[in-house]
PDB file of N, CA and C in Angstrom:
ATOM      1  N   UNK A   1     -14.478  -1.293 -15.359  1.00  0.00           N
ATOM      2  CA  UNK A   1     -13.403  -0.399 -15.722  1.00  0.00           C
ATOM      3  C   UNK A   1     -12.614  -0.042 -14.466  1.00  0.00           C
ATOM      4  N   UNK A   2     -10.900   0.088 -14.602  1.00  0.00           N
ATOM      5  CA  UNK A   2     -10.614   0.106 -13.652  1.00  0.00           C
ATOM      6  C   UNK A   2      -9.942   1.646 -13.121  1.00  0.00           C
ATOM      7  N   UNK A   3      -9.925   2.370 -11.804  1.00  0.00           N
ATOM      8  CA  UNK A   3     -10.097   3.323 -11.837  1.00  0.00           C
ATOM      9  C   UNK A   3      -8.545   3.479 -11.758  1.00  0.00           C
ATOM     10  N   UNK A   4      -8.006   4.900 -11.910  1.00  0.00           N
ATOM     11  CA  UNK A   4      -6.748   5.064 -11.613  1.00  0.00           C
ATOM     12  C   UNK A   4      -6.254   5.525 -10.399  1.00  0.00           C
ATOM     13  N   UNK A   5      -5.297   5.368  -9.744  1.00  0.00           N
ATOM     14  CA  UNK A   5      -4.233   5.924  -8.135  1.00  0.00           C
ATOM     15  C   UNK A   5      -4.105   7.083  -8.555  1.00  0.00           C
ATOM     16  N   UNK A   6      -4.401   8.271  -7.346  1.00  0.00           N
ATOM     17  CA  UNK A   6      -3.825   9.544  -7.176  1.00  0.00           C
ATOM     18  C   UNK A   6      -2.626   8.967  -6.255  1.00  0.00           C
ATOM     19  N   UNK A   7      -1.270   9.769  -6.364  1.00  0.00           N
ATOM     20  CA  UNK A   7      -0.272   8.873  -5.645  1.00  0.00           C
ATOM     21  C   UNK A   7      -0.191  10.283  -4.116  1.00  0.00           C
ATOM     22  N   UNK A   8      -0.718   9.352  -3.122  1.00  0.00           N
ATOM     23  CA  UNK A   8      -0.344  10.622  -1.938  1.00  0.00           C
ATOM     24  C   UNK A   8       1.051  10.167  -1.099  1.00  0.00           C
ATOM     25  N   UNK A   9       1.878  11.076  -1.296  1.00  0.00           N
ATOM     26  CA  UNK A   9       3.274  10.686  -0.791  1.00  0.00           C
ATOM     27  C   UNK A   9       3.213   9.914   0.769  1.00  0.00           C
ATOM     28  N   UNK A  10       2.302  10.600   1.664  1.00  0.00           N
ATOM     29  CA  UNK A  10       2.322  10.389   3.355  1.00  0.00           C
ATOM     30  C   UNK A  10       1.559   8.752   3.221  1.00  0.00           C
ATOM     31  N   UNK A  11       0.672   8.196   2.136  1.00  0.00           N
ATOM     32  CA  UNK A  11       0.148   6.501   2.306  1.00  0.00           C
ATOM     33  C   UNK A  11       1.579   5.992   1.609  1.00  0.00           C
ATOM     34  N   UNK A  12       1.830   6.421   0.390  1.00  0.00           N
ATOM     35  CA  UNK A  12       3.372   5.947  -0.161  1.00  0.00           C
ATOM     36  C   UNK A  12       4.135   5.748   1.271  1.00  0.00           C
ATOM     37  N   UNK A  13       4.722   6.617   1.989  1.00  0.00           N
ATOM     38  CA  UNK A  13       5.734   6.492   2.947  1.00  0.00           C
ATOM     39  C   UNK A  13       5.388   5.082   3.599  1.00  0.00           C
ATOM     40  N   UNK A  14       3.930   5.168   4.088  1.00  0.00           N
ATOM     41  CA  UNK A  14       3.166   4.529   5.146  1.00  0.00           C
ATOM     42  C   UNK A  14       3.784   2.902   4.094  1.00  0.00           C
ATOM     43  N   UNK A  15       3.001   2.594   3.000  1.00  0.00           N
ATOM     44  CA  UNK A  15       3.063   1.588   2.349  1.00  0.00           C
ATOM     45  C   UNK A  15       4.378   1.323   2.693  1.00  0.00           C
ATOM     46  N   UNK A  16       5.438   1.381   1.994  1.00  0.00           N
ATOM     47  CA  UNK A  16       6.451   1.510   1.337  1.00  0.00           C
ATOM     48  C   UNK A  16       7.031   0.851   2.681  1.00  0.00           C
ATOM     49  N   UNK A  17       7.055   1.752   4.328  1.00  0.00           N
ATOM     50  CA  UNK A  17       7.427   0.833   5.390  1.00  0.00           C
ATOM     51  C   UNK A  17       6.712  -0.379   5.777  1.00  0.00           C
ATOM     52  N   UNK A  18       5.403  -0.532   5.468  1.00  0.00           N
ATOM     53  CA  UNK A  18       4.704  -1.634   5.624  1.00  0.00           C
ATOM     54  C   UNK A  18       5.722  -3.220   4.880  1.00  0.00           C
ATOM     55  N   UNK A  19       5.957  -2.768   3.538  1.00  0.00           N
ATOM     56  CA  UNK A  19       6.375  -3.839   2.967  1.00  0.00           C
ATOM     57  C   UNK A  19       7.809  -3.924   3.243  1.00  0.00           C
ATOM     58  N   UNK A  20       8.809  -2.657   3.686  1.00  0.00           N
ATOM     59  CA  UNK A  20      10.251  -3.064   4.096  1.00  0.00           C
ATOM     60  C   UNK A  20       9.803  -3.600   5.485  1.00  0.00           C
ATOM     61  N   UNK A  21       9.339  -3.443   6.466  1.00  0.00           N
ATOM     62  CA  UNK A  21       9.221  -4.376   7.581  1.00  0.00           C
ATOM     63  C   UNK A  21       8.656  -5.838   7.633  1.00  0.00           C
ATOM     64  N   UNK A  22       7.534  -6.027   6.542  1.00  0.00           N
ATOM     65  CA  UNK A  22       7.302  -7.476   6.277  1.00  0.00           C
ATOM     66  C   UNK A  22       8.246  -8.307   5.349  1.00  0.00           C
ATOM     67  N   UNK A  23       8.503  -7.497   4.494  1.00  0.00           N
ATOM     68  CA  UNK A  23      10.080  -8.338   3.677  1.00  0.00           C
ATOM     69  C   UNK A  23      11.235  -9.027   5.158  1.00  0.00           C
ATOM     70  N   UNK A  24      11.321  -7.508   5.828  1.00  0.00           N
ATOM     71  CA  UNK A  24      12.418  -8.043   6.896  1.00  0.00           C
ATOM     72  C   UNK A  24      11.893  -9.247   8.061  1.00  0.00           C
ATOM     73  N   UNK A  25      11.089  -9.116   8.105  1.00  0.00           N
ATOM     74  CA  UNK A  25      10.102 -10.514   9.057  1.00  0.00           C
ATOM     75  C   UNK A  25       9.959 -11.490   8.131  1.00  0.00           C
ATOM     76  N   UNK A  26      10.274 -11.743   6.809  1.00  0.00           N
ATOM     77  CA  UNK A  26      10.031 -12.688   5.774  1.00  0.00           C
ATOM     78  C   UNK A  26      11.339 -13.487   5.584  1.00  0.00           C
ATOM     79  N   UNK A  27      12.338 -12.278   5.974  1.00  0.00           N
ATOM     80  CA  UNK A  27      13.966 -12.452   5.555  1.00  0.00           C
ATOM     81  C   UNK A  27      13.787 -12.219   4.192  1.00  0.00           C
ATOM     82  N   UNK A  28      13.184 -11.372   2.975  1.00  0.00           N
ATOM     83  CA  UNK A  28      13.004 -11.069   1.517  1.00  0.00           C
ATOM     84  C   UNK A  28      13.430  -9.938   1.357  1.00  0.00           C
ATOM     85  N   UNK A  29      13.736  -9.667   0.239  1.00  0.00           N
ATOM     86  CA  UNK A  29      14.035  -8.313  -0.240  1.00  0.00           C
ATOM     87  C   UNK A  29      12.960  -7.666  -0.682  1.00  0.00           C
ATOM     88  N   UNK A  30      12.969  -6.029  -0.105  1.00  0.00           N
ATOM     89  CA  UNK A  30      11.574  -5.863  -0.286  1.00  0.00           C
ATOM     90  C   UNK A  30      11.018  -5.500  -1.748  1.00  0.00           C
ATOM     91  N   UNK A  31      11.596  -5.475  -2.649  1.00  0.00           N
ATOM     92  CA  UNK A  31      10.851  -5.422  -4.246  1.00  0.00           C
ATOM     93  C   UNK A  31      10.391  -7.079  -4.285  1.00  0.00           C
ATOM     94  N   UNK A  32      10.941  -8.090  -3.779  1.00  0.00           N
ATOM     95  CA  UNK A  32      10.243  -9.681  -3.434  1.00  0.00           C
ATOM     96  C   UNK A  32       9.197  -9.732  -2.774  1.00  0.00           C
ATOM     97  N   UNK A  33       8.636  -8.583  -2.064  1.00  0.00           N
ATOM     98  CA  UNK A  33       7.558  -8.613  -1.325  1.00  0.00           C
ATOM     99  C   UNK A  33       6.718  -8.050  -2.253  1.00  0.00           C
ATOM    100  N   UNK A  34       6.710  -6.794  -2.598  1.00  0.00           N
ATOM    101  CA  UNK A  34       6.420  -5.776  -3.289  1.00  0.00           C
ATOM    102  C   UNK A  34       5.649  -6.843  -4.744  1.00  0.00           C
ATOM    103  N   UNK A  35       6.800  -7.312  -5.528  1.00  0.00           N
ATOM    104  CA  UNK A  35       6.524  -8.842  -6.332  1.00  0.00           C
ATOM    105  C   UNK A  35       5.409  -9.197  -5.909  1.00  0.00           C
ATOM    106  N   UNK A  36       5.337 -10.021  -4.781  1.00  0.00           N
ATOM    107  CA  UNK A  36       4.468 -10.827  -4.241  1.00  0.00           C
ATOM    108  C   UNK A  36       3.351 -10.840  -4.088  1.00  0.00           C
ATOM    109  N   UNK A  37       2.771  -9.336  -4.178  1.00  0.00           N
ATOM    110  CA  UNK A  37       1.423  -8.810  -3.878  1.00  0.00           C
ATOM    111  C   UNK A  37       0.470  -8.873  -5.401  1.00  0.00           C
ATOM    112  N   UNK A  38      -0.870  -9.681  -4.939  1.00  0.00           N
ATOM    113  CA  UNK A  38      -1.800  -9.107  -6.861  1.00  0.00           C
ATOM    114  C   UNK A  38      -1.906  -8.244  -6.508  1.00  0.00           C
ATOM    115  N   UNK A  39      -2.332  -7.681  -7.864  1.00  0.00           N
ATOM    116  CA  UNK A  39      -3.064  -6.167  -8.021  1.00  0.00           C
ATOM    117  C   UNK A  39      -3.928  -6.058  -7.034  1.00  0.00           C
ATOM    118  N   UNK A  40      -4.920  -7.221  -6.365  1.00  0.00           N
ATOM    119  CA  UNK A  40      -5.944  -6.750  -6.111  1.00  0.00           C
ATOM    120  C   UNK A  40      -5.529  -6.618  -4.242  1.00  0.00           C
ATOM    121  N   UNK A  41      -4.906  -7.218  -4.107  1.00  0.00           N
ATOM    122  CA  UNK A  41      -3.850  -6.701  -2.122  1.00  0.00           C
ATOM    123  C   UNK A  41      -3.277  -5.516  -2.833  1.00  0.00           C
ATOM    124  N   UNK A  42      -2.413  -5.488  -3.453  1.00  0.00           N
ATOM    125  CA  UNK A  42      -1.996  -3.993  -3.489  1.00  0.00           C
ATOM    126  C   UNK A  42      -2.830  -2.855  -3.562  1.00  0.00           C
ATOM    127  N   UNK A  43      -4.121  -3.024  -4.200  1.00  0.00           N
ATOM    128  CA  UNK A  43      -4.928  -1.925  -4.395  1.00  0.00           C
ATOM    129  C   UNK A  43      -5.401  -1.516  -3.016  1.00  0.00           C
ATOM    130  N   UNK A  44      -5.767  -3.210  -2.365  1.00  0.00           N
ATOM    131  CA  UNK A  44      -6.760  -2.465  -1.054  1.00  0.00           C
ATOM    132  C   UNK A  44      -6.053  -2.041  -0.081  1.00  0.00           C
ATOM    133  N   UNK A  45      -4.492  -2.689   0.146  1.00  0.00           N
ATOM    134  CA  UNK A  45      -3.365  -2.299   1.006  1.00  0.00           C
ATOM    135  C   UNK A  45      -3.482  -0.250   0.755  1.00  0.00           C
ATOM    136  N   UNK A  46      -3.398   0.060  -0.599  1.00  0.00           N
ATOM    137  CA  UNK A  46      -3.131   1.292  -1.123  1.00  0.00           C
ATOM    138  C   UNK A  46      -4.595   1.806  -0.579  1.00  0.00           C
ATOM    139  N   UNK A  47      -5.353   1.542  -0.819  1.00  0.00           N
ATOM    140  CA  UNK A  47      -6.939   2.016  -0.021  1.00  0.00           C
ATOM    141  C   UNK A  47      -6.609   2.287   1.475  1.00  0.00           C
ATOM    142  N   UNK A  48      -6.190   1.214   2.132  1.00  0.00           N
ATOM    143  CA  UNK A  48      -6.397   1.895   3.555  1.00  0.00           C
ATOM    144  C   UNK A  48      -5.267   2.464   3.845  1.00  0.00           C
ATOM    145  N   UNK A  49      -4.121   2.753   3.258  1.00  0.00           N
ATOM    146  CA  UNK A  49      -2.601   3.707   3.351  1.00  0.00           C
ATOM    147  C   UNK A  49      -3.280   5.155   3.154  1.00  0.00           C
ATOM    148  N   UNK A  50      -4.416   5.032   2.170  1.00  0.00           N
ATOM    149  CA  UNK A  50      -4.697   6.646   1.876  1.00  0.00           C
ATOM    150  C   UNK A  50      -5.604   7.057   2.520  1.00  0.00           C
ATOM    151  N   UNK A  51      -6.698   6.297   3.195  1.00  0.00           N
ATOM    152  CA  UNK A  51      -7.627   6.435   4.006  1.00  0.00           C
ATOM    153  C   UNK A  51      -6.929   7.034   5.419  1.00  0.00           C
ATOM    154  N   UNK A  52      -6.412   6.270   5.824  1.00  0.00           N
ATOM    155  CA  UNK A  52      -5.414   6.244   7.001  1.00  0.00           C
ATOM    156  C   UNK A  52      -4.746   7.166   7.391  1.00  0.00           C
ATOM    157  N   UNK A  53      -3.781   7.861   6.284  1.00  0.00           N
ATOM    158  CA  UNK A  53      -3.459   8.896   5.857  1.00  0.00           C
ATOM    159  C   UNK A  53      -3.974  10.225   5.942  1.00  0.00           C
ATOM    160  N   UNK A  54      -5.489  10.009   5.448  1.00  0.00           N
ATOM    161  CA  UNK A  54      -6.332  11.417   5.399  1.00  0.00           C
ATOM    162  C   UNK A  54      -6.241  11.709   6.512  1.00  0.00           C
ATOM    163  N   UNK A  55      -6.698  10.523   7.686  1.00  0.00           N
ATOM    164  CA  UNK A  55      -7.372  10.757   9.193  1.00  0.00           C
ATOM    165  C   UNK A  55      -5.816  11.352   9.962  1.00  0.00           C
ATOM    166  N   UNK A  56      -4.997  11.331   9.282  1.00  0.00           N
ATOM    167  CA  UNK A  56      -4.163  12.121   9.640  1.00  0.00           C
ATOM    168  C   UNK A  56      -3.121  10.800  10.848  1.00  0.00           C
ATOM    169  N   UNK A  57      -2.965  10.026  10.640  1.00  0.00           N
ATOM    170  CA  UNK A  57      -2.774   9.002  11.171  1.00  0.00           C
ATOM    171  C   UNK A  57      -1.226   8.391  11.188  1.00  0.00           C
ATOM    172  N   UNK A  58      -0.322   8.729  12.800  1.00  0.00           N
ATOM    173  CA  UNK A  58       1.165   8.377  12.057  1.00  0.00           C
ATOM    174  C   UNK A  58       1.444   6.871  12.900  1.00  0.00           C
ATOM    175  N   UNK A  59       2.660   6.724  12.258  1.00  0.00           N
ATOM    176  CA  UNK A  59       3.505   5.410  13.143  1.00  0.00           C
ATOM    177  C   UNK A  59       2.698   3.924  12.870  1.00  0.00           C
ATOM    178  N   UNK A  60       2.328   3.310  14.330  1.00  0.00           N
ATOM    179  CA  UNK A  60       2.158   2.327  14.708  1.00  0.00           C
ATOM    180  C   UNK A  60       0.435   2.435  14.543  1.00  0.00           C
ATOM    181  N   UNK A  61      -0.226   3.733  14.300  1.00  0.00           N
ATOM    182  CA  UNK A  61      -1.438   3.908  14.473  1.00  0.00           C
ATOM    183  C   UNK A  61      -2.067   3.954  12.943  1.00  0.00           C
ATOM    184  N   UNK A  62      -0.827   4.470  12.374  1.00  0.00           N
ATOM    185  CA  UNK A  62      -1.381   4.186  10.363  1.00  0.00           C
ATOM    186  C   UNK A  62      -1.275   3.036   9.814  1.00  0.00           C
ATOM    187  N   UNK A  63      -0.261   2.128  10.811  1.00  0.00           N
ATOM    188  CA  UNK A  63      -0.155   0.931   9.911  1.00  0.00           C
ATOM    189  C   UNK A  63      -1.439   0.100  10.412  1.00  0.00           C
ATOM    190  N   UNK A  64      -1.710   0.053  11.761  1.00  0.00           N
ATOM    191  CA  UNK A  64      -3.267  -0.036  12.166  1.00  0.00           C
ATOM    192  C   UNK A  64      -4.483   0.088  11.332  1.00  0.00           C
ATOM    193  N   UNK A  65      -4.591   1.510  11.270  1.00  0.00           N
ATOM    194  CA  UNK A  65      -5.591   1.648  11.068  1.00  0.00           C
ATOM    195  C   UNK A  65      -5.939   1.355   8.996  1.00  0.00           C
ATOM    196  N   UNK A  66      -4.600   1.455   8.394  1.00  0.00           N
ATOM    197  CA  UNK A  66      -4.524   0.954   7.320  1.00  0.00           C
ATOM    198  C   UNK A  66      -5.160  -0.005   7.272  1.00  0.00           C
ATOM    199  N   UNK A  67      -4.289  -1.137   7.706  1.00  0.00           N
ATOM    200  CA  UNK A  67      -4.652  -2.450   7.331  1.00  0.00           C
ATOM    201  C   UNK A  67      -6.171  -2.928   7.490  1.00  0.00           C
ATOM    202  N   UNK A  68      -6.677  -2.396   8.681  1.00  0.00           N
ATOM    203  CA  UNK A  68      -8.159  -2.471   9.227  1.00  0.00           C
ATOM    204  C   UNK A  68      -9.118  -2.393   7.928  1.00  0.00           C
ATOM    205  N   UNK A  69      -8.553  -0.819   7.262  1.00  0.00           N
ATOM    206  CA  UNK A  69      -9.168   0.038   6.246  1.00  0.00           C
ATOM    207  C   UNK A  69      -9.197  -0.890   4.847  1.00  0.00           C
ATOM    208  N   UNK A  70      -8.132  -1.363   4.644  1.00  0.00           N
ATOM    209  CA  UNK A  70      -7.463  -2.450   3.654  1.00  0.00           C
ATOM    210  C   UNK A  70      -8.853  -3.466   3.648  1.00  0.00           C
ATOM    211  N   UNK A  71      -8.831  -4.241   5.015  1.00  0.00           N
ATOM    212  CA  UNK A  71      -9.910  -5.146   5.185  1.00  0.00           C
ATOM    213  C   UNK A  71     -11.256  -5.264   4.491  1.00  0.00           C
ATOM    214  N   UNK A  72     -11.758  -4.066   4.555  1.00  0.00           N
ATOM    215  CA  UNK A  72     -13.080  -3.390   4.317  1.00  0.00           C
ATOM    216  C   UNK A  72     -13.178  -2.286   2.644  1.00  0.00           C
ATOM    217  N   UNK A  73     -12.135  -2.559   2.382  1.00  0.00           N
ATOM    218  CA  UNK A  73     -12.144  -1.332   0.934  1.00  0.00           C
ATOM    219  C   UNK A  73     -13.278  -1.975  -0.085  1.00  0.00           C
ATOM    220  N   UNK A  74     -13.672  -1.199  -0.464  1.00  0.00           N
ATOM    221  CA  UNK A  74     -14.944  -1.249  -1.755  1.00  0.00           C
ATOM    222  C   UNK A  74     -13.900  -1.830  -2.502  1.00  0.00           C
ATOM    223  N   UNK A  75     -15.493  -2.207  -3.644  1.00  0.00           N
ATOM    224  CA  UNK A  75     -15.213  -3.307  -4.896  1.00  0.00           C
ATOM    225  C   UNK A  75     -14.407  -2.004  -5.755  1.00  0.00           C
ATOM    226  N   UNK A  76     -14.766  -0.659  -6.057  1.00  0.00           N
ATOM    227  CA  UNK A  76     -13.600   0.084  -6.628  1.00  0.00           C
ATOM    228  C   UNK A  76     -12.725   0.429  -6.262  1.00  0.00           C
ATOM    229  N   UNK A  77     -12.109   0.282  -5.377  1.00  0.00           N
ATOM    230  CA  UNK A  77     -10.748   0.240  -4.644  1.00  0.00           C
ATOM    231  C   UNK A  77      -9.681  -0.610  -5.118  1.00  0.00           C
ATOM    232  N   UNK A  78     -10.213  -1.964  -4.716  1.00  0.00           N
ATOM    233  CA  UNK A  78      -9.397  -2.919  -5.196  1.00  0.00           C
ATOM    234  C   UNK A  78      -9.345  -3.444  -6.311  1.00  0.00           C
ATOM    235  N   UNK A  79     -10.201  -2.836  -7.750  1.00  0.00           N
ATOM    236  CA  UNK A  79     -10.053  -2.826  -8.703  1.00  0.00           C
ATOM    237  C   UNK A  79      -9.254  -1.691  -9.802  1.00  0.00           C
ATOM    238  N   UNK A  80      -8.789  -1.320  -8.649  1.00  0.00           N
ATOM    239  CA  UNK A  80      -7.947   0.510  -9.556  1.00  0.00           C
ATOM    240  C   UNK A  80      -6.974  -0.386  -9.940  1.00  0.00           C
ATOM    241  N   UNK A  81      -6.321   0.356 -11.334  1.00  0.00           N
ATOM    242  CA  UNK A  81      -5.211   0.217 -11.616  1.00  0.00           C
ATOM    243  C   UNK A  81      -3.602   0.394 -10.813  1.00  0.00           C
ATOM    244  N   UNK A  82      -2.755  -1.131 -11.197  1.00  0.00           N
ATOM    245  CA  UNK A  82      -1.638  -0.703  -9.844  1.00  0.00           C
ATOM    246  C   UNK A  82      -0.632  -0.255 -10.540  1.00  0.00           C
ATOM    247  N   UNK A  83      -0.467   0.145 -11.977  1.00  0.00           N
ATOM    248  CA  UNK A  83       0.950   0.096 -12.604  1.00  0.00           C
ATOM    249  C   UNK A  83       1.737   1.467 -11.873  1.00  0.00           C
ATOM    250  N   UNK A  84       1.425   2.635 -12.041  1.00  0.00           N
ATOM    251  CA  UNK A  84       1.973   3.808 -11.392  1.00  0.00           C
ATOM    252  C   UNK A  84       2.232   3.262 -10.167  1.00  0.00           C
ATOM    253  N   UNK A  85       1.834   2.790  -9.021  1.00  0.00           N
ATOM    254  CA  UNK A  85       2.016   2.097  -7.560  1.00  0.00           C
ATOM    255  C   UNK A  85       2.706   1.554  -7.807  1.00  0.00           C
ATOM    256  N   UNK A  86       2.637   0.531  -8.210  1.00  0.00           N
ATOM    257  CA  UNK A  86       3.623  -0.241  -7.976  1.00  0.00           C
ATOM    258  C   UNK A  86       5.359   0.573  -8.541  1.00  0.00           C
ATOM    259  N   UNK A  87       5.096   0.902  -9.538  1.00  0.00           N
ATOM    260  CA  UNK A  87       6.204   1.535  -9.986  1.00  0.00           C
ATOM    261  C   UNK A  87       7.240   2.715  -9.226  1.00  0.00           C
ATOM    262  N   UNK A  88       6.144   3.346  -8.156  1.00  0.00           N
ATOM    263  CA  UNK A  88       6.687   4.656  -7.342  1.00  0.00           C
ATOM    264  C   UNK A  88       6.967   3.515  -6.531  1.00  0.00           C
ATOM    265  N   UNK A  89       6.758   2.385  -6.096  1.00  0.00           N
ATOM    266  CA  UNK A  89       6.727   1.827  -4.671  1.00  0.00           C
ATOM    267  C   UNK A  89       8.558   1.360  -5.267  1.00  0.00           C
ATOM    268  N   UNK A  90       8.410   0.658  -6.134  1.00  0.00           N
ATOM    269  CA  UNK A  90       9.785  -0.153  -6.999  1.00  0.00           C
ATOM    270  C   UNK A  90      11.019   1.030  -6.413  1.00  0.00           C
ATOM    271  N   UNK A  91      11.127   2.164  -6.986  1.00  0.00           N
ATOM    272  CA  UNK A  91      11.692   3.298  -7.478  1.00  0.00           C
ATOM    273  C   UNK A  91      11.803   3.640  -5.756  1.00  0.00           C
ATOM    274  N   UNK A  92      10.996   3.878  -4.415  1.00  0.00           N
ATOM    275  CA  UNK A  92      11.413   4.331  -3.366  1.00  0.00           C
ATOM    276  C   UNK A  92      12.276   3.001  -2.311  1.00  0.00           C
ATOM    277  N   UNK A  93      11.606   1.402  -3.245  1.00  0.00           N
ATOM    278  CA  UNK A  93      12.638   0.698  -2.070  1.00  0.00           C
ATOM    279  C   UNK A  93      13.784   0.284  -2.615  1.00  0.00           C
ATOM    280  N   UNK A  94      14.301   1.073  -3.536  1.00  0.00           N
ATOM    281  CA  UNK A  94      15.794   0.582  -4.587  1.00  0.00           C
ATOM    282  C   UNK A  94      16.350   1.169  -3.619  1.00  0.00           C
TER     283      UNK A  94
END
């Protein structure tokens, strides 16, 4: 069963630049990136944005320590549901 996203605005922000800076290193538009991701990268991407987040973590040091976090996320992590995510993510890179 898959669990649901609490949406925390400060991993949103974090995310949200993660994928406009890799769209722009891609040359893509970033809802094409955003696209691009399964459920199951988006979930763990969203795991270590909120992890990352908690530790209170800004800039060059959240997208760090995210991705690290991302690496390593539990089997319920990357099985949560992405529809709300993805949807706030859609809605902040229009």
């Amino acid at each position: 069963m898959a669990s649901t996203l609490e949406l925390s605005e400060a991993a949103l922000t974090g995310l949200r630049d993660y994928l406009m800076a890799t769209a722009a290193d891609e040359d893509k538009a970033p809802l094409e990136e955003l696209d691009g991701l399964s459920d199951t990268v988006l979930a763990a991407y969203w795991h270590g944005y909120v992890e990352a987040s908690k530790a209170g973590r800004a800039g060059q040091a959240l997208h760090a320590a995210a991705l690290s976090k991302a690496l390593a996320a539990p089997i319920g992590a990357v099985c949560a549901e992405t529809g709300a995510l993805r949807a706030a993510l859609a809605q902040s890179l229009q």
